[in-house]
N, C-alpha and C. Protein backbone atom coordinates (compact mmCIF):
# COMPACT_ATOMS: atom_id res chain seq x y z
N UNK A 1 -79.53 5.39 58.99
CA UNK A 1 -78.32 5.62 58.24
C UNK A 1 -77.09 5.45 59.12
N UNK A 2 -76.93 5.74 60.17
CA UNK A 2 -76.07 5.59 61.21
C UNK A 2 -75.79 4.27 61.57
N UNK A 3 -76.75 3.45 61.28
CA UNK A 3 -76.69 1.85 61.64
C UNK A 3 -75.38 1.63 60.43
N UNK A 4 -76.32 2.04 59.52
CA UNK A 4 -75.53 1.66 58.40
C UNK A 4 -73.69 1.65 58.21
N UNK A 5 -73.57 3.07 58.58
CA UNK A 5 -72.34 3.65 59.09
C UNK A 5 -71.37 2.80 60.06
N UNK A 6 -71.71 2.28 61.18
CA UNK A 6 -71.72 1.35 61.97
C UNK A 6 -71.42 0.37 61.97
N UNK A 7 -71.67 -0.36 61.13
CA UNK A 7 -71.57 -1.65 60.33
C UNK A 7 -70.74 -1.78 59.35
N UNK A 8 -70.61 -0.76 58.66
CA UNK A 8 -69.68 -0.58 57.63
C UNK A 8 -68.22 -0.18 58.37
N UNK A 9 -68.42 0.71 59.41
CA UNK A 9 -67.03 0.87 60.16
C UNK A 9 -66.26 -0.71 60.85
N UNK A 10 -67.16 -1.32 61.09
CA UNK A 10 -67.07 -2.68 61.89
C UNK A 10 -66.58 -3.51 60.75
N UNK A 11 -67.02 -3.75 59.73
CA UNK A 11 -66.30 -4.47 58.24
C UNK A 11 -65.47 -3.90 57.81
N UNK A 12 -65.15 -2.23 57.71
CA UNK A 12 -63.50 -2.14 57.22
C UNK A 12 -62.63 -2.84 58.10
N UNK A 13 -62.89 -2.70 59.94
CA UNK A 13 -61.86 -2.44 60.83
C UNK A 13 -61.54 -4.38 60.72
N UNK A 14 -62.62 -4.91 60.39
CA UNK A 14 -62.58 -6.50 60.91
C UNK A 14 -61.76 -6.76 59.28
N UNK A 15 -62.01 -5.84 58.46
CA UNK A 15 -61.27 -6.13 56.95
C UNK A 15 -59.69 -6.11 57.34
N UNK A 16 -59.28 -4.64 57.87
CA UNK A 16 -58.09 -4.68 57.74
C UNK A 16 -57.40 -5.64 58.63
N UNK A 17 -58.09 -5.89 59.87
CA UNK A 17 -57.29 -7.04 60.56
C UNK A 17 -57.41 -8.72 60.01
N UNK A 18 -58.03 -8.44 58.45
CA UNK A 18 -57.92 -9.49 57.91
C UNK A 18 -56.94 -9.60 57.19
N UNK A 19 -56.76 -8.25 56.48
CA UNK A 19 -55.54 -8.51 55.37
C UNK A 19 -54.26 -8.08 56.22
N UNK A 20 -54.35 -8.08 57.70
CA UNK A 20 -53.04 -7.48 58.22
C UNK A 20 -52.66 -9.41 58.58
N UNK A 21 -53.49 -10.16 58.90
CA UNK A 21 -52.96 -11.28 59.36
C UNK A 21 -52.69 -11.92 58.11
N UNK A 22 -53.22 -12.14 57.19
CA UNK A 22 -53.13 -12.29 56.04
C UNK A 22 -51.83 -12.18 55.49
N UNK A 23 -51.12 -10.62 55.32
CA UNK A 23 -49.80 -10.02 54.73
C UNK A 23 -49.06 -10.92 56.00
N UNK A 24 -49.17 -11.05 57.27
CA UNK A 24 -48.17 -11.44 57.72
C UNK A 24 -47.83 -13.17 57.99
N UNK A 25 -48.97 -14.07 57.07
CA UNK A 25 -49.03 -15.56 56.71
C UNK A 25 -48.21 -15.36 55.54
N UNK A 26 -48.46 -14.49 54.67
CA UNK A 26 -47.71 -14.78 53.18
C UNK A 26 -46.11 -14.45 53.78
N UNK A 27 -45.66 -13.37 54.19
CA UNK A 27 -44.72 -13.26 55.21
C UNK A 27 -43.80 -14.55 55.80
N UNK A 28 -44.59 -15.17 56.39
CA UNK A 28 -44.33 -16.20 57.24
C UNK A 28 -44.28 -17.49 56.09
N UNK A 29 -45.19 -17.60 55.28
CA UNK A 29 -44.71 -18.59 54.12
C UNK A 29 -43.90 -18.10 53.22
N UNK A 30 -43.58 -17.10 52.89
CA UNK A 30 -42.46 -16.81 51.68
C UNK A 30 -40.56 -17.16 52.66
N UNK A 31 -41.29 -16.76 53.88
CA UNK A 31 -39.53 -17.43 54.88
C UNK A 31 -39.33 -18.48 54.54
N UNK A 32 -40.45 -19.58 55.01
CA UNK A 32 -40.63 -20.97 55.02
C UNK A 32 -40.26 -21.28 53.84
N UNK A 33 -41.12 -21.11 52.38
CA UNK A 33 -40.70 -21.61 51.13
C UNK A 33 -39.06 -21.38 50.74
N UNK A 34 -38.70 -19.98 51.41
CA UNK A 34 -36.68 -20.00 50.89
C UNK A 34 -36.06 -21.46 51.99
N UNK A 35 -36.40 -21.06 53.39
CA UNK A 35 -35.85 -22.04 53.83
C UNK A 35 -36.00 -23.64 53.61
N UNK A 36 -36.72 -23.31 53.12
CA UNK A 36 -37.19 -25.34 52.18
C UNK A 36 -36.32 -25.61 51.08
N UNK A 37 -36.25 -23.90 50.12
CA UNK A 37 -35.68 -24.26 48.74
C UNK A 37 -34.07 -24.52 49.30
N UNK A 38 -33.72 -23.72 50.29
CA UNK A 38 -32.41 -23.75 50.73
C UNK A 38 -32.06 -25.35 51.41
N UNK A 39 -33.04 -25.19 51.67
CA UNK A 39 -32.60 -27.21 52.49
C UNK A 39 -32.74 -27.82 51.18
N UNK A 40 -33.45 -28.08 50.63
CA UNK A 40 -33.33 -28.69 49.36
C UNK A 40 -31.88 -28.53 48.73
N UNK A 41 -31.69 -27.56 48.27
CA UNK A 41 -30.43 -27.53 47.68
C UNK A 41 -29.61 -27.95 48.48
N UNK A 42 -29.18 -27.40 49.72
CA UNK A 42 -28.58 -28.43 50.50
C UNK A 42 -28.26 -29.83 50.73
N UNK A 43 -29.75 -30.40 50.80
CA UNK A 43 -29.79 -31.76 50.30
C UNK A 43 -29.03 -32.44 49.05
N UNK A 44 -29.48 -32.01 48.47
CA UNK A 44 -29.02 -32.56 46.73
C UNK A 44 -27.39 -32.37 46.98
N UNK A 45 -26.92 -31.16 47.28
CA UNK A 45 -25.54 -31.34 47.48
C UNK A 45 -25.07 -32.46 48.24
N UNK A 46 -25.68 -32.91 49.35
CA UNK A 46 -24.93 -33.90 50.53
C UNK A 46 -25.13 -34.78 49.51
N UNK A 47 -26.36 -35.30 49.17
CA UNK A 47 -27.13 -36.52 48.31
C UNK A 47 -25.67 -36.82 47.32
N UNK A 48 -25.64 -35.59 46.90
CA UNK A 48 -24.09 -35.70 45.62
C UNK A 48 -22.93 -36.10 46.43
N UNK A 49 -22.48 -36.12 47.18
CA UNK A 49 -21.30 -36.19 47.84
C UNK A 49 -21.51 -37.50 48.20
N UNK A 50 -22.76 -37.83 48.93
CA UNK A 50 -22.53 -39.52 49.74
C UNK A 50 -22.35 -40.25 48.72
N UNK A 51 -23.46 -40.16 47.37
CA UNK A 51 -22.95 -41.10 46.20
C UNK A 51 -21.95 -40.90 45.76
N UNK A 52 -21.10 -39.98 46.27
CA UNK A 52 -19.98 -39.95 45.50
C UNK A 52 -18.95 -40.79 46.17
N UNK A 53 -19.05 -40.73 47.24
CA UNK A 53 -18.02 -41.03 48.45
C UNK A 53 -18.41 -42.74 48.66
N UNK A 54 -19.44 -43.10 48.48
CA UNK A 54 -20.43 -44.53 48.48
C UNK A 54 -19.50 -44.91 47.38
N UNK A 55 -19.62 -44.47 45.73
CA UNK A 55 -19.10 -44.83 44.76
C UNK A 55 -17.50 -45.40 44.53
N UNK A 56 -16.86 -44.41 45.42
CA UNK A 56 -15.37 -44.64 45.38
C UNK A 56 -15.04 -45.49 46.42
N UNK A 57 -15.45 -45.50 47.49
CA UNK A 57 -15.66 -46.78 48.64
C UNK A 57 -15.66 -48.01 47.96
N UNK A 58 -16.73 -47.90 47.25
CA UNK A 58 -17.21 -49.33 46.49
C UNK A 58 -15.78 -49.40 45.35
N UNK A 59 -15.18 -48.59 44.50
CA UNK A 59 -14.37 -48.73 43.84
C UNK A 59 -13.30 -48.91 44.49
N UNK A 60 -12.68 -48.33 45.97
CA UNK A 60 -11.39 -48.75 46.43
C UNK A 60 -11.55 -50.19 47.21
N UNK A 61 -12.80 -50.92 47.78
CA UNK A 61 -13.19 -51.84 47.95
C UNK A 61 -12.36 -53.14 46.79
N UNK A 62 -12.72 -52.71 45.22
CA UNK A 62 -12.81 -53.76 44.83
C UNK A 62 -11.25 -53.52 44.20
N UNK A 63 -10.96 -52.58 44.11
CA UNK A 63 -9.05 -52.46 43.71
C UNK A 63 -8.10 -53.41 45.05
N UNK A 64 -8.60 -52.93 46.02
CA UNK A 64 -8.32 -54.29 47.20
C UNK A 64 -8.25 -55.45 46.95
N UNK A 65 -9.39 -55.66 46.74
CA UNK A 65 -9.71 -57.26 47.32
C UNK A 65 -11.53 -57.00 47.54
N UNK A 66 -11.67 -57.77 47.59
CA UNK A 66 -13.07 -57.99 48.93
C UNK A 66 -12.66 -58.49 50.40
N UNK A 67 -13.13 -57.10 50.95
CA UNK A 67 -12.49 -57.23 52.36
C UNK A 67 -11.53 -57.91 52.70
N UNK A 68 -10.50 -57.33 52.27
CA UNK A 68 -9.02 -58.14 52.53
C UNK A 68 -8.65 -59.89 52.38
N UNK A 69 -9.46 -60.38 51.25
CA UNK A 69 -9.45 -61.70 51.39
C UNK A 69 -8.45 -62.56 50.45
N UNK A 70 -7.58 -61.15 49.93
CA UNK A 70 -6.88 -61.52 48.58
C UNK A 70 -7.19 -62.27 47.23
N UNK A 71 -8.90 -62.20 46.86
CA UNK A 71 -8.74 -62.88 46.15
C UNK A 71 -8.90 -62.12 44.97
N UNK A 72 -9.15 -62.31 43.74
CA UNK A 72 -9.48 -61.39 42.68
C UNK A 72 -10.53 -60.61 42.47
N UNK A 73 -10.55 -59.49 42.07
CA UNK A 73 -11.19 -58.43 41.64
C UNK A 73 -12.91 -59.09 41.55
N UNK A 74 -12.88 -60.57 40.78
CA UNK A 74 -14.02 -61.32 40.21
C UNK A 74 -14.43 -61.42 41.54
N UNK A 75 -14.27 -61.48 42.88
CA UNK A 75 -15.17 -61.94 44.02
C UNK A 75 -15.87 -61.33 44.69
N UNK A 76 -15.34 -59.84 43.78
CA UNK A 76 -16.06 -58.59 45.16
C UNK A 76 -17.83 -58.97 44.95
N UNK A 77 -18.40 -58.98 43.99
CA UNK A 77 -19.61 -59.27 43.64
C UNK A 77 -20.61 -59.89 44.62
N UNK A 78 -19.69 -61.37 44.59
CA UNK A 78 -19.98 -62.43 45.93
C UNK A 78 -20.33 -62.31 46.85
N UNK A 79 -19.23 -60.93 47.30
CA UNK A 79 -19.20 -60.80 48.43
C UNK A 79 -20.34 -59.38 49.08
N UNK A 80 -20.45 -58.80 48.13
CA UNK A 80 -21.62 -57.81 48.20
C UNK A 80 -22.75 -58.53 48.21
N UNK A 81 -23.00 -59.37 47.34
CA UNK A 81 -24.50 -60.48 47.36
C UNK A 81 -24.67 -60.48 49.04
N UNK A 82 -23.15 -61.37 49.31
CA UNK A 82 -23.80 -61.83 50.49
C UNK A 82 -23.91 -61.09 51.78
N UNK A 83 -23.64 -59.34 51.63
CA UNK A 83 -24.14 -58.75 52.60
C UNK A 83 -25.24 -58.27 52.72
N UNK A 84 -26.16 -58.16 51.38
CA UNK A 84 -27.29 -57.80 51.63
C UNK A 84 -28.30 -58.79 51.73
């Protein structure tokens, strides 16, 4: 019976240092998951801004000219073709 005892003391103690590493992974992933959701949102904000800033570039681009070449509004097109 003492064996028994023994063994059973050895599986709580190896239990709780299971659910102690355990509580402190979920711990360690519930940080991780805010700091992801937080970069994410982060992201999407910059993401919003470059297209935004890309967008009006491209629109003060073509109120110009195409690259200063004076010609009409109709050439910016051309001239985008031929940078990519």
């Amino acid at each position: 019976m003492s064996a028994c005892r023994e063994k059973h003391a050895e599986f709580t103690s190896a239990l709780s240092e299971t659910e102690a590493q355990h509580a402190a992974g979920v711990k360690e992933h519930e940080a991780i998951s805010k700091e992801l959701e937080r970069a994410n949102k982060d992201f999407k904000e910059f993401e919003r801004k470059d297209i935004k800033a890309r967008e009006d570039l491209k629109h003060a681009k073509v109120r110009r000219g195409c690259r200063g070449c004076r010609h009409s509004v109709l050439c910016f097109p051309l001239h985008l073709q031929a940078r990519i």
